[in-house]
N, C-alpha and C. Protein backbone atom coordinates (compact mmCIF):
# COMPACT_ATOMS: atom_id res chain seq x y z
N UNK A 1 -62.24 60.57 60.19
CA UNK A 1 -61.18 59.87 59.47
C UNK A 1 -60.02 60.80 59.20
N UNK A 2 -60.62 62.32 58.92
CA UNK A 2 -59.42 63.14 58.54
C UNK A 2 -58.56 63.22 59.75
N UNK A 3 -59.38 63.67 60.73
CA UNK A 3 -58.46 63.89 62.18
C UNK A 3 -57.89 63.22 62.56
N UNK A 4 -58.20 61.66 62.61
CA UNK A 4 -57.27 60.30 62.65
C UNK A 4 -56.13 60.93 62.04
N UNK A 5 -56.04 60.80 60.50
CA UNK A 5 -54.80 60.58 59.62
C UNK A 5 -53.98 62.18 60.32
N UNK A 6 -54.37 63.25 61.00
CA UNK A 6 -53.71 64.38 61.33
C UNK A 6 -53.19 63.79 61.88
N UNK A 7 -53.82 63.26 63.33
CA UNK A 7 -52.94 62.97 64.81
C UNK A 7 -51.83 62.19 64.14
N UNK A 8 -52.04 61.00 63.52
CA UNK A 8 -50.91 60.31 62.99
C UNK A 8 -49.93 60.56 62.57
N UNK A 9 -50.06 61.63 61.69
CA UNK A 9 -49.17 62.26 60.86
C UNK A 9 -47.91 63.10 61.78
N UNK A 10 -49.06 63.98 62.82
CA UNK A 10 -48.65 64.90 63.80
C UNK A 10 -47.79 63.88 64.95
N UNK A 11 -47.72 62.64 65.38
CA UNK A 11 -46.91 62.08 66.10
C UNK A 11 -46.05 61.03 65.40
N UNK A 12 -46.20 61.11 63.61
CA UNK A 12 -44.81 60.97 63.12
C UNK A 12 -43.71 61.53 63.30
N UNK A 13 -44.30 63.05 62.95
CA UNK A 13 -43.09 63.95 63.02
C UNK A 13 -42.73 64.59 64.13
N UNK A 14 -43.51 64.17 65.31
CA UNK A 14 -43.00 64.90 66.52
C UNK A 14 -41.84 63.72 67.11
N UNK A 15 -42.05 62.40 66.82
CA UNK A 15 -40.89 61.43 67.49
C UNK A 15 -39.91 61.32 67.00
N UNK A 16 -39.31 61.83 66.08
CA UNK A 16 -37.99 62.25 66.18
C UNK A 16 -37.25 63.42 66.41
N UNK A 17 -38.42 64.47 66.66
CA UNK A 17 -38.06 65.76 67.13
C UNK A 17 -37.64 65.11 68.90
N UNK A 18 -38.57 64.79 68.92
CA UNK A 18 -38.66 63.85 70.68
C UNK A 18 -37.00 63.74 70.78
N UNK A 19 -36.69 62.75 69.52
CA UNK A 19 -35.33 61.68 69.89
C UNK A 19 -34.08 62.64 69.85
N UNK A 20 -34.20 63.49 68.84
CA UNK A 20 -33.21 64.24 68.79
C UNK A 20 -32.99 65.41 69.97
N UNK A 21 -33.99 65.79 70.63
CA UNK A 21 -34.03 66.55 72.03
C UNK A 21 -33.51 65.79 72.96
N UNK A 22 -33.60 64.23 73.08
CA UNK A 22 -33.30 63.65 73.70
C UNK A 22 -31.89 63.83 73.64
N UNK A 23 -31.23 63.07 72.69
CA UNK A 23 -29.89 62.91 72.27
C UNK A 23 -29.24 64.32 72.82
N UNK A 24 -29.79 65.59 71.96
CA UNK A 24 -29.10 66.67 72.65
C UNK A 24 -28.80 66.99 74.28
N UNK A 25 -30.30 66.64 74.68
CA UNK A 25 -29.83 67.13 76.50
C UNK A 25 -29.15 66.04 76.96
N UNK A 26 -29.05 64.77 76.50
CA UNK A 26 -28.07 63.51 77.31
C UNK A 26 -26.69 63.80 76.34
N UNK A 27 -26.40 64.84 75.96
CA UNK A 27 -25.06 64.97 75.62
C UNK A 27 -24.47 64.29 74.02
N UNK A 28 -25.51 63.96 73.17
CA UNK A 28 -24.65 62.75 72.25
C UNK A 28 -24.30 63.62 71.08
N UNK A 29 -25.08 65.11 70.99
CA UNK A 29 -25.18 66.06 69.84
C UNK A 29 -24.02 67.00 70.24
N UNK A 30 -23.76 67.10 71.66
CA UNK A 30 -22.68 68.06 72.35
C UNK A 30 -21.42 68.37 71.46
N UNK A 31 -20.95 69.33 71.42
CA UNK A 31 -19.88 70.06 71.00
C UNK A 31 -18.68 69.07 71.60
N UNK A 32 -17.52 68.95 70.58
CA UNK A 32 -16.64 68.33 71.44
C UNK A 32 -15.93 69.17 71.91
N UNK A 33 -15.28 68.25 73.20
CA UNK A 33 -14.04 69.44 74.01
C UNK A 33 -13.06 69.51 73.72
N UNK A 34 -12.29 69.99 73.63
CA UNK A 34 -10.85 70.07 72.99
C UNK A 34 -9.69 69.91 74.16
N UNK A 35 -9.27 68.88 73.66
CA UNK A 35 -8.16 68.34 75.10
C UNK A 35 -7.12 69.93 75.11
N UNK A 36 -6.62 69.89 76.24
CA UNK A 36 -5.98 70.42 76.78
C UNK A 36 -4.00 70.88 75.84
N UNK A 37 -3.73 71.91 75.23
CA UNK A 37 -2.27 71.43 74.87
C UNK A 37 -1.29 71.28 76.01
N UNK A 38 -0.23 70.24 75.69
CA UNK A 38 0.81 69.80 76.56
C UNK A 38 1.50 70.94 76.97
N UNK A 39 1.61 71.16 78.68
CA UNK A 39 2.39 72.24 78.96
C UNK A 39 3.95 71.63 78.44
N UNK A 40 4.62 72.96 77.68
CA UNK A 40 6.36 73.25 77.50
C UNK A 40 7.41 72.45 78.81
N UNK A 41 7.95 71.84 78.17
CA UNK A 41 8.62 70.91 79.23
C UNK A 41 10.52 71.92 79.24
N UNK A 42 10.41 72.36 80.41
CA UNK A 42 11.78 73.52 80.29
C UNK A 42 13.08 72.78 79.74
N UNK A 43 13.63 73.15 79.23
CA UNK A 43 14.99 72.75 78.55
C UNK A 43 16.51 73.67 79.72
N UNK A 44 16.97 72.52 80.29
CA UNK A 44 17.79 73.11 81.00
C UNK A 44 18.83 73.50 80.36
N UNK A 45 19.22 74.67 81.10
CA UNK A 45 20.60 75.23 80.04
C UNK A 45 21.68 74.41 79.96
N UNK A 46 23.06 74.68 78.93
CA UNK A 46 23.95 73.91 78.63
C UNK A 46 25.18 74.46 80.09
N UNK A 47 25.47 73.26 80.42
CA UNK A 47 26.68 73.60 81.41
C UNK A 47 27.65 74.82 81.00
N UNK A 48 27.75 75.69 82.02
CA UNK A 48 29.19 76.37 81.53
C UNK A 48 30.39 76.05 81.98
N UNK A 49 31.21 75.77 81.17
CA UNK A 49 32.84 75.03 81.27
C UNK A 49 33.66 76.25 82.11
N UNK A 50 33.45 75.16 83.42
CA UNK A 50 34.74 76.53 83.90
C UNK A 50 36.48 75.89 84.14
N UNK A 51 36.87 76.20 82.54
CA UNK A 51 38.20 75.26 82.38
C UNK A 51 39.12 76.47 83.04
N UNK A 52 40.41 76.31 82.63
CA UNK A 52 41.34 77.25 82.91
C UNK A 52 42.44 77.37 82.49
N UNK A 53 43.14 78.38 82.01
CA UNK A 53 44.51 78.15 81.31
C UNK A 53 45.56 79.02 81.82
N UNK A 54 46.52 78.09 81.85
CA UNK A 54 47.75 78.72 82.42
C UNK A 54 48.67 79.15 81.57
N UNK A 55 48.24 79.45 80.38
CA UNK A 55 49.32 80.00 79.61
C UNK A 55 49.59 81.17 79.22
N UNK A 56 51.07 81.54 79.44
CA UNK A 56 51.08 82.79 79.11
C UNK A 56 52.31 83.45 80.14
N UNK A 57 52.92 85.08 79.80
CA UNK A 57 54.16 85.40 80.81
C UNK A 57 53.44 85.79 81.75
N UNK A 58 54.61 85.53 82.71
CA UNK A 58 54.20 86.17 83.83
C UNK A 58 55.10 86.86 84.64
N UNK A 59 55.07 87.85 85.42
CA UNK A 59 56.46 88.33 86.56
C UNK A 59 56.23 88.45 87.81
N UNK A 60 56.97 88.95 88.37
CA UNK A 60 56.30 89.56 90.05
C UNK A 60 57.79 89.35 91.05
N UNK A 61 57.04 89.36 92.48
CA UNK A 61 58.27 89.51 93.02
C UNK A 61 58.00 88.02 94.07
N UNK A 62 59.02 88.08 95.01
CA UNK A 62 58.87 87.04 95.83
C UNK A 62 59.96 87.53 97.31
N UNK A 63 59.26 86.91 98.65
CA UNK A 63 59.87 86.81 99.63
C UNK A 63 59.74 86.20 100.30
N UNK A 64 61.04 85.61 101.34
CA UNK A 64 61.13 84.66 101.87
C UNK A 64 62.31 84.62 102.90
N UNK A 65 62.38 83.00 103.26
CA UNK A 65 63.77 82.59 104.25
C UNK A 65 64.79 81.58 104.08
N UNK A 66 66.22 81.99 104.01
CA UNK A 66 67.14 80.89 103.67
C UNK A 66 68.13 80.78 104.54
N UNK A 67 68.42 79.23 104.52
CA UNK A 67 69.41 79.29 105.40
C UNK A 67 70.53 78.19 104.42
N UNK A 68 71.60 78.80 105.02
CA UNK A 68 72.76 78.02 103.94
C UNK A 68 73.63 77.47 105.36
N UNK A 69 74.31 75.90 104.91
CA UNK A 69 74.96 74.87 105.76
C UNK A 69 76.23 75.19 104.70
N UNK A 70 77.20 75.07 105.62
CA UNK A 70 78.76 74.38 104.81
C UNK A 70 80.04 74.57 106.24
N UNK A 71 80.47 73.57 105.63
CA UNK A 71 81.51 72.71 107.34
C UNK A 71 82.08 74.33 107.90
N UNK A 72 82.80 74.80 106.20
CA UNK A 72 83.37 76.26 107.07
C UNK A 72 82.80 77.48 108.01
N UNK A 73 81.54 76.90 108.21
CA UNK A 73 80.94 77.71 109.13
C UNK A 73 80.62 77.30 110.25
N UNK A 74 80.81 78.24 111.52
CA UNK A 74 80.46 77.50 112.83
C UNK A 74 79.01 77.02 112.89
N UNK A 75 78.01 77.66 112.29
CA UNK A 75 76.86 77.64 112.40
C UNK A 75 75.70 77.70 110.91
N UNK A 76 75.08 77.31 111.21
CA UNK A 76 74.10 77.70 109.86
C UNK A 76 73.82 79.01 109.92
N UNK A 77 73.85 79.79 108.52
CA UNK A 77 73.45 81.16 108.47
C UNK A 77 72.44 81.22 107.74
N UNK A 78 71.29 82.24 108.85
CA UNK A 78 70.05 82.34 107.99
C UNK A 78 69.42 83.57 108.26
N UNK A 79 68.35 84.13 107.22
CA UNK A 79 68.14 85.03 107.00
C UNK A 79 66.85 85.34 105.70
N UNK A 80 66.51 86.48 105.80
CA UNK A 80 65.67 87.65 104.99
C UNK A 80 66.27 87.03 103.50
N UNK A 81 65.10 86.47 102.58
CA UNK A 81 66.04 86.89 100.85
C UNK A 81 64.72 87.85 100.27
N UNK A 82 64.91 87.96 99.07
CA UNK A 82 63.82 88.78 98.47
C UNK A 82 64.07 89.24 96.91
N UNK A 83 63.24 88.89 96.01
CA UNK A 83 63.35 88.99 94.49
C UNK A 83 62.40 89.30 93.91
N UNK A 84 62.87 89.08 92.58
CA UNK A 84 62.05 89.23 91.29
C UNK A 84 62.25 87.51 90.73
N UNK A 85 60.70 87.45 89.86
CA UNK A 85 60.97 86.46 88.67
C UNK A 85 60.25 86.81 87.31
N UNK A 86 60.72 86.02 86.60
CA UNK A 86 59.71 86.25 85.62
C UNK A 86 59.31 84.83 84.68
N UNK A 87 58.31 84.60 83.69
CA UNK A 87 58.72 83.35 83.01
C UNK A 87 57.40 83.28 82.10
N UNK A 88 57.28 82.36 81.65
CA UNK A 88 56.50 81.36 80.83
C UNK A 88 55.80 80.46 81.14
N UNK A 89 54.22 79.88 81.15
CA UNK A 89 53.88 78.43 81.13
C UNK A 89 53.36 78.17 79.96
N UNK A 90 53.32 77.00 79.98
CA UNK A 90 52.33 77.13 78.63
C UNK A 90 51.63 75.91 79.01
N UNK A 91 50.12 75.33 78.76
CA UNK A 91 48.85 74.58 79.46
C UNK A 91 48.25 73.70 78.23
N UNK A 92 49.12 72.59 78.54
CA UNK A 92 48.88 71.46 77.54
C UNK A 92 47.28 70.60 77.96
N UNK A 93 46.91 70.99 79.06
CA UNK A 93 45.58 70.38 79.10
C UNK A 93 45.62 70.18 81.01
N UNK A 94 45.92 68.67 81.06
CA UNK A 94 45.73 68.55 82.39
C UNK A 94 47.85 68.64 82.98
N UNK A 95 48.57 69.12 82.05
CA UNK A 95 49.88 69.29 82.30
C UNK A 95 50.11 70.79 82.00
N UNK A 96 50.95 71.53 83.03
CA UNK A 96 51.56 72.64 82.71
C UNK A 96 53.09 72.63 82.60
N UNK A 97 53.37 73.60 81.54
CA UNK A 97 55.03 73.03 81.26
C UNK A 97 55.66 74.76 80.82
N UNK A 98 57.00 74.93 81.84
CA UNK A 98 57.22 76.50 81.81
C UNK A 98 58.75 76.77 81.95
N UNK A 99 59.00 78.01 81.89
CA UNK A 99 60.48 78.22 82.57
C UNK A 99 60.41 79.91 82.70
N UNK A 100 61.71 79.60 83.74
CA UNK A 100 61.39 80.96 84.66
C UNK A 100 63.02 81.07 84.83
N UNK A 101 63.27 82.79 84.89
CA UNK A 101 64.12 83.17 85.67
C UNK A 101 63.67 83.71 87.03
N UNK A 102 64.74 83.83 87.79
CA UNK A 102 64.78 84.39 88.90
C UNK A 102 65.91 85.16 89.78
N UNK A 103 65.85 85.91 90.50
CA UNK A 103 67.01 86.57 91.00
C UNK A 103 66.53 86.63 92.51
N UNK A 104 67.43 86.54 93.49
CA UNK A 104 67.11 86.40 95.37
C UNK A 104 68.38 87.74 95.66
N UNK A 105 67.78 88.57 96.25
CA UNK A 105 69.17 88.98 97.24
C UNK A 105 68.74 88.61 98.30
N UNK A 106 69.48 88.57 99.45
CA UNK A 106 69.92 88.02 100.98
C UNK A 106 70.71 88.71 101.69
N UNK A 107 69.91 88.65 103.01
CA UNK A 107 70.60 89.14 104.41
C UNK A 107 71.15 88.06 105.15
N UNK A 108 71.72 87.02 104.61
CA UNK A 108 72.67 85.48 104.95
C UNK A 108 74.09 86.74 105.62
N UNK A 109 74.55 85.79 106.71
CA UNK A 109 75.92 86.43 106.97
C UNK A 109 76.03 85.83 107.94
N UNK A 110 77.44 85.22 107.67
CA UNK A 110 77.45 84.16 108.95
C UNK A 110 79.56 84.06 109.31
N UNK A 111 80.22 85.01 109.88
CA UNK A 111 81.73 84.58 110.16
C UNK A 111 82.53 85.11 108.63
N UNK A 112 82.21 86.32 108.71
CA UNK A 112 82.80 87.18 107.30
C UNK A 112 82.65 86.53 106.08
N UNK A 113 81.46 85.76 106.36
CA UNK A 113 81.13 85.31 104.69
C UNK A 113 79.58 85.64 104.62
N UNK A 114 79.17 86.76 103.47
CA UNK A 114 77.81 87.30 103.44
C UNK A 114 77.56 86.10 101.72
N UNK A 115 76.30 86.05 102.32
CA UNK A 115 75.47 85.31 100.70
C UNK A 115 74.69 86.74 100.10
N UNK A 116 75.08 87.13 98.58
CA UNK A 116 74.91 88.34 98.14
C UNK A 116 73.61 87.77 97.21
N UNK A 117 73.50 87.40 96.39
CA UNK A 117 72.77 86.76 95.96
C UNK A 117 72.32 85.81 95.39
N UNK A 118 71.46 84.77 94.78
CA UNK A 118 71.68 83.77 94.35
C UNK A 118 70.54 83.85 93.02
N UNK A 119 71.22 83.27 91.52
CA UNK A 119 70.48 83.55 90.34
C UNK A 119 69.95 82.14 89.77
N UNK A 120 68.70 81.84 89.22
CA UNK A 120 68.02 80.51 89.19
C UNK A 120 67.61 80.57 87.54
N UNK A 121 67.79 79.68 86.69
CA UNK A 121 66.74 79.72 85.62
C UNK A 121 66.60 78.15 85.91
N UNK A 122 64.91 78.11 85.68
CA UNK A 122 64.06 76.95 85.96
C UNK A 122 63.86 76.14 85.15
N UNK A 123 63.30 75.06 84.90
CA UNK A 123 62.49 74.33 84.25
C UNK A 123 60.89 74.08 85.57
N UNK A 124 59.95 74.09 84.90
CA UNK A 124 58.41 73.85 85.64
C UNK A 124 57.83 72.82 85.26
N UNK A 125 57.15 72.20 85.76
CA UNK A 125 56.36 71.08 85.30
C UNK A 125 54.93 71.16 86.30
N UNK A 126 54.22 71.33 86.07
CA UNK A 126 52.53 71.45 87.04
C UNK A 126 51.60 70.34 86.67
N UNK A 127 50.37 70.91 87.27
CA UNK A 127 49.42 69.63 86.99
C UNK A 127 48.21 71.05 87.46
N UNK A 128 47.32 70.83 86.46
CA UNK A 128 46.42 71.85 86.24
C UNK A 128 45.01 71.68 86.90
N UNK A 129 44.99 72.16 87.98
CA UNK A 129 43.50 71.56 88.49
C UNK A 129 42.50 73.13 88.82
N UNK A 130 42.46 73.55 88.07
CA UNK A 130 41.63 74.71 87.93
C UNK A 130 42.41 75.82 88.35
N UNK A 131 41.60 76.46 89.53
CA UNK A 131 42.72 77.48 89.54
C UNK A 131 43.88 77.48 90.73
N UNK A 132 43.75 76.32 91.01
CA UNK A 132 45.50 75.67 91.66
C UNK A 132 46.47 75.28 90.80
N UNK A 133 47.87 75.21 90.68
CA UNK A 133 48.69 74.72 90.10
C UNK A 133 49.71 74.27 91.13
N UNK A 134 49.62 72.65 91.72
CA UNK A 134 51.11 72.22 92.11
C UNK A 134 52.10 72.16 90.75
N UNK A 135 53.20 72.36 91.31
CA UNK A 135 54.54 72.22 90.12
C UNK A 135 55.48 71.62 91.24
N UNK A 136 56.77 70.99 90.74
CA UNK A 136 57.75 70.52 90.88
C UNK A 136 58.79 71.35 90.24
N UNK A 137 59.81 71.55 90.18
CA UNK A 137 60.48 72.38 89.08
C UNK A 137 62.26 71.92 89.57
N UNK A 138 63.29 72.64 89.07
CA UNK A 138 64.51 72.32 88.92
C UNK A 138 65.77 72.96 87.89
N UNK A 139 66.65 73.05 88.03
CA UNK A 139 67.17 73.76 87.44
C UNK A 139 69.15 74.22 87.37
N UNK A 140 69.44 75.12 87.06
CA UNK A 140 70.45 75.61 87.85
C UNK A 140 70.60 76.89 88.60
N UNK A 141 71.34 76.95 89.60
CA UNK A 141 71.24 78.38 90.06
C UNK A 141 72.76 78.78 90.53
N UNK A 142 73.20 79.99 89.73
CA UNK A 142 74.36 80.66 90.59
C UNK A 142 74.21 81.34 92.12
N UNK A 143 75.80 81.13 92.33
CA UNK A 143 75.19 81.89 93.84
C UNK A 143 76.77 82.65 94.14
N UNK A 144 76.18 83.71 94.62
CA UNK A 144 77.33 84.80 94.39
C UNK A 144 77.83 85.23 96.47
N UNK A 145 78.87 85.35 96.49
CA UNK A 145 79.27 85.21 97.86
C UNK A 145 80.03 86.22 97.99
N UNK A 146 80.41 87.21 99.33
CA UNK A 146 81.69 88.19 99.78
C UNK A 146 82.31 87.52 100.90
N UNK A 147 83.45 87.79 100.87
CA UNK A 147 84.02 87.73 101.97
C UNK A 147 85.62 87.96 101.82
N UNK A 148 86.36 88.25 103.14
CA UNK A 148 87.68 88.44 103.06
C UNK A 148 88.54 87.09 103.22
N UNK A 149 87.59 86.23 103.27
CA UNK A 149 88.36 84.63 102.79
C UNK A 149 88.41 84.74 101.23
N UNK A 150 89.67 84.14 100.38
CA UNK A 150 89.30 84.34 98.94
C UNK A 150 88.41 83.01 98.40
N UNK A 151 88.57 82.15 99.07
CA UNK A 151 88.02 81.11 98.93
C UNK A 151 85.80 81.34 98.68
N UNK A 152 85.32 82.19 100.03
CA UNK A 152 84.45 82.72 99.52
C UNK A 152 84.12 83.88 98.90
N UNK A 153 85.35 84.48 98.38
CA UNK A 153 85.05 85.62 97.86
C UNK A 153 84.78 85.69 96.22
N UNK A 154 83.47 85.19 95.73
CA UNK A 154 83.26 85.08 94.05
C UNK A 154 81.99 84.53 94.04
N UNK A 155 81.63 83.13 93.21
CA UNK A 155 80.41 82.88 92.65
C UNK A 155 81.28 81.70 92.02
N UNK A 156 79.79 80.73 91.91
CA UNK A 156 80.10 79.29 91.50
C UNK A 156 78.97 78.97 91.29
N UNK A 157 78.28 77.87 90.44
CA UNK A 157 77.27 77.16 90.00
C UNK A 157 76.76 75.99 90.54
N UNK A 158 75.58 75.44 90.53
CA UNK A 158 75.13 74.23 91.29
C UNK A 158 74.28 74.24 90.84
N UNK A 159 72.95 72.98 91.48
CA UNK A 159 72.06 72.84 91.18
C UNK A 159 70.64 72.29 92.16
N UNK A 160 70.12 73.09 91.83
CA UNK A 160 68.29 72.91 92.87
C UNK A 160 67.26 72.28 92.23
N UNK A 161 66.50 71.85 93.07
CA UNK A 161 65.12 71.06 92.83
C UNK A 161 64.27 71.73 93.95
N UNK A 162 62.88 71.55 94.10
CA UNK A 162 62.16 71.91 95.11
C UNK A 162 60.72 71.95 94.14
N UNK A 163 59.51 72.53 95.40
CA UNK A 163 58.43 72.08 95.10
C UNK A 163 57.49 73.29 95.35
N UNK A 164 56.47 73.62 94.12
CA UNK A 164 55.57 75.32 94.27
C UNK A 164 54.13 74.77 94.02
N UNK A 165 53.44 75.94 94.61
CA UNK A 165 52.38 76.07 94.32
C UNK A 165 51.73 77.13 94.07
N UNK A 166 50.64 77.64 93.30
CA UNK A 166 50.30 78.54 92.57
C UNK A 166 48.50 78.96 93.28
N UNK A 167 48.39 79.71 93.22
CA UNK A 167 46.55 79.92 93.24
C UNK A 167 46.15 81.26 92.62
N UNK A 168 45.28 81.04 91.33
CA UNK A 168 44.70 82.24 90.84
C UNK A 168 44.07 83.09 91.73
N UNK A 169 44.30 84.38 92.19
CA UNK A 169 43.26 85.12 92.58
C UNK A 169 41.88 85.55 91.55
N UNK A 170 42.39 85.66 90.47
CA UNK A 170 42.15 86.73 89.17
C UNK A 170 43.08 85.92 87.78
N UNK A 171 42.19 86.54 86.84
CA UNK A 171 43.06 85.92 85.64
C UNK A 171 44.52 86.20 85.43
N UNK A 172 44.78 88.06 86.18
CA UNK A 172 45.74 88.27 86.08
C UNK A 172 46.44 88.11 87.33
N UNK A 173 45.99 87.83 88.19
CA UNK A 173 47.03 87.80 89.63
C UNK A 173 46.90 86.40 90.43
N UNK A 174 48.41 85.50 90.41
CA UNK A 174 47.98 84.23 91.45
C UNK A 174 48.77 84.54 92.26
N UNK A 175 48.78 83.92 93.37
CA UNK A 175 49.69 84.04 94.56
C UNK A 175 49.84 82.50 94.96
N UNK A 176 51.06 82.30 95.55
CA UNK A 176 51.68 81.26 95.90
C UNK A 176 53.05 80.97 96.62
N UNK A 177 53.78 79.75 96.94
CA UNK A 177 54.78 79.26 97.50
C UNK A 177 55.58 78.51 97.14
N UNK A 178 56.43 78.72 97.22
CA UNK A 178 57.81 77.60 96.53
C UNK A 178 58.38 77.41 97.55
N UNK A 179 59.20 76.11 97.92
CA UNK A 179 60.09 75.21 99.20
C UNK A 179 61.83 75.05 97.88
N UNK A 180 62.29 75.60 97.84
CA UNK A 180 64.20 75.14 97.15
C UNK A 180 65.27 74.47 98.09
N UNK A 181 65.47 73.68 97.30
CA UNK A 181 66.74 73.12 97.75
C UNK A 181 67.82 72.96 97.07
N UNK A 182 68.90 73.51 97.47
CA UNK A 182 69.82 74.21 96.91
C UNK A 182 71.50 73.20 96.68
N UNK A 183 72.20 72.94 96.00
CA UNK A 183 73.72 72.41 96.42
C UNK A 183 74.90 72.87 95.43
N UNK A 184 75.91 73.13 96.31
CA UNK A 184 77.08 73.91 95.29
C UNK A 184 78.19 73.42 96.12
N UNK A 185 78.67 72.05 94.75
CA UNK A 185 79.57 71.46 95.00
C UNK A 185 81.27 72.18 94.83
N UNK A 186 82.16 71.60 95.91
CA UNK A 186 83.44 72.71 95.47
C UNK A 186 83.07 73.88 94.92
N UNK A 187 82.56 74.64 96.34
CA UNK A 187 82.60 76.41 95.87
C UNK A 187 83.40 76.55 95.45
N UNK A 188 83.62 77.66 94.47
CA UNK A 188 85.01 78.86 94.12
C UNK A 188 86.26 77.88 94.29
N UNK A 189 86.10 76.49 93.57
CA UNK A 189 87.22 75.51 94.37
C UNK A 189 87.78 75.59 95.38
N UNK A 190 87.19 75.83 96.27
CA UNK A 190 87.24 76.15 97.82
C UNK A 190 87.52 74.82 98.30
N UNK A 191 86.60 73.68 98.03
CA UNK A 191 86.73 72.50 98.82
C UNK A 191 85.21 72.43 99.32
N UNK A 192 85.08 73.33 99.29
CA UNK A 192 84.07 73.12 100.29
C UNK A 192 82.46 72.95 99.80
N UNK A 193 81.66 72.16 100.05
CA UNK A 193 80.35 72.34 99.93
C UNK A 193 79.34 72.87 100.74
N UNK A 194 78.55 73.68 99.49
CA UNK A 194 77.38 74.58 100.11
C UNK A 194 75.72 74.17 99.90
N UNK A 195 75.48 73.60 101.23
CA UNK A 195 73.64 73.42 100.86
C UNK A 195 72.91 74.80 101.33
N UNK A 196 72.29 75.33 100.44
CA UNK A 196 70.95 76.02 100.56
C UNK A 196 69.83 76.03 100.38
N UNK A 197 68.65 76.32 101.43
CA UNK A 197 67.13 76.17 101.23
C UNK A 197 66.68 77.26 101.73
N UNK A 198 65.30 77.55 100.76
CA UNK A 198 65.00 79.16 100.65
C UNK A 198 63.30 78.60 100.45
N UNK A 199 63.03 79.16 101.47
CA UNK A 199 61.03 79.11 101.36
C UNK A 199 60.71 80.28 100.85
N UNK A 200 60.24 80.56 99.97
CA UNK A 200 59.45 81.85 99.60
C UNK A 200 58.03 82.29 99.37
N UNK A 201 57.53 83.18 99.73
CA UNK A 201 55.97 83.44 98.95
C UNK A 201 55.99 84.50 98.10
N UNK A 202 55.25 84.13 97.41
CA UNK A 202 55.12 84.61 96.00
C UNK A 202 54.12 85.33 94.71
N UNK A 203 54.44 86.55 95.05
CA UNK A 203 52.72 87.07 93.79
C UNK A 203 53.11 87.32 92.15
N UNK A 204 52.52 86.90 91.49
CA UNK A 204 53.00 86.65 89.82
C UNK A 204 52.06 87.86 89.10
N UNK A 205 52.00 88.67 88.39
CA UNK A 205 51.17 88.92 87.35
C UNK A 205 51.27 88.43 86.05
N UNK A 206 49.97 88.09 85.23
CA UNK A 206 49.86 87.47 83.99
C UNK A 206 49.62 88.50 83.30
N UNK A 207 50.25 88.49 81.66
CA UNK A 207 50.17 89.61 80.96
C UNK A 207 50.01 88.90 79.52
């Protein structure tokens, strides 16, 4: 009777040792896994603004070719010019707005009348597209003349329009081209009218 009530006793307490071995090797007691953390999702950098500003003096020189028309000459006279300028823009955003002097001498000579030189102050107007600048510009320009006619022998005033363009090399150095067109009504009250056009190229430094 005693050994009865042992075994009994003894396969009370072994069936839940049983169940819980069970549970453990089929996984239900198992350690949990720990999910994985979210890989860092990269943050792309912020654009860099590559704006540009045109403001500010500038000088340099310029050279080029002109040729000047007027009835008193048998022929058009043309030739070598070559200068200095200097000036201002200043860079309102997508508008540039400036003024410039300038000075040309010339190897013009055409029937004892030489073109000595011709003097410009500008008005500019551009359009800002990075580091190009078309401009339009306009202005007045003197133009100074020799000769043993008295008629061309002096200087008289008129007025030009024409069309430039600009390209930054460097913050401080652009290079570029200007097309002028030139008119000087009743030279030296001469009678006579003078058209001139002068292509030039052109290197500026910014300071």
């Amino acid at each position: 009777m005693k050994t009865t009530f042992k075994i009994a006793r003894t396969s009370m307490l072994a069936a839940p040792l049983a169940l819980a071995a069970g549970m453990v090797s089929a996984g239900g007691l198992s350690e949990p896994v720990a999910a994985p953390a979210p890989a860092p999702v990269p943050i792309a950098p912020a654009p860099v603004m590559m704006g540009s500003d045109w403001t500010g003096f500038y000088a340099g020189g310029q050279v080029g070719y002109g040729r000047v028309e007027a009835d008193a000459l048998t022929e058009d006279a043309e030739d070598l010019t070559y200068g200095a300028h200097a000036g201002y823009l200043y860079d309102l955003g997508s508008w540039v707005l400036g003024g410039e002097l300038d000075l040309d001498g010339t190897e013009i000579s055409q029937d004892d009348v030489d073109v000595d030189t011709v003097t410009r102050a500008k008005l500019r107007l551009g359009y800002d597209a990075g580091d190009f600048l078309p401009y339009v510009t306009g202005g007045i320009a003197q133009l100074r003349t020799s000769s043993s006619v008295d008629a061309f022998d002096g200087d008289d005033t008129g007025g030009f329009a024409g069309l430039g363009l600009e390209y930054r090399l460097s913050p401080a150095i652009r290079v570029g081209g200007e097309v002028l067109q030139h008119q000087f009504e009743d030279y030296n009250d001469s009678g006579e009218d003078i058209d001139a056009t002068t292509v030039a190229a052109r290197v500026s430094f910014q300071f």
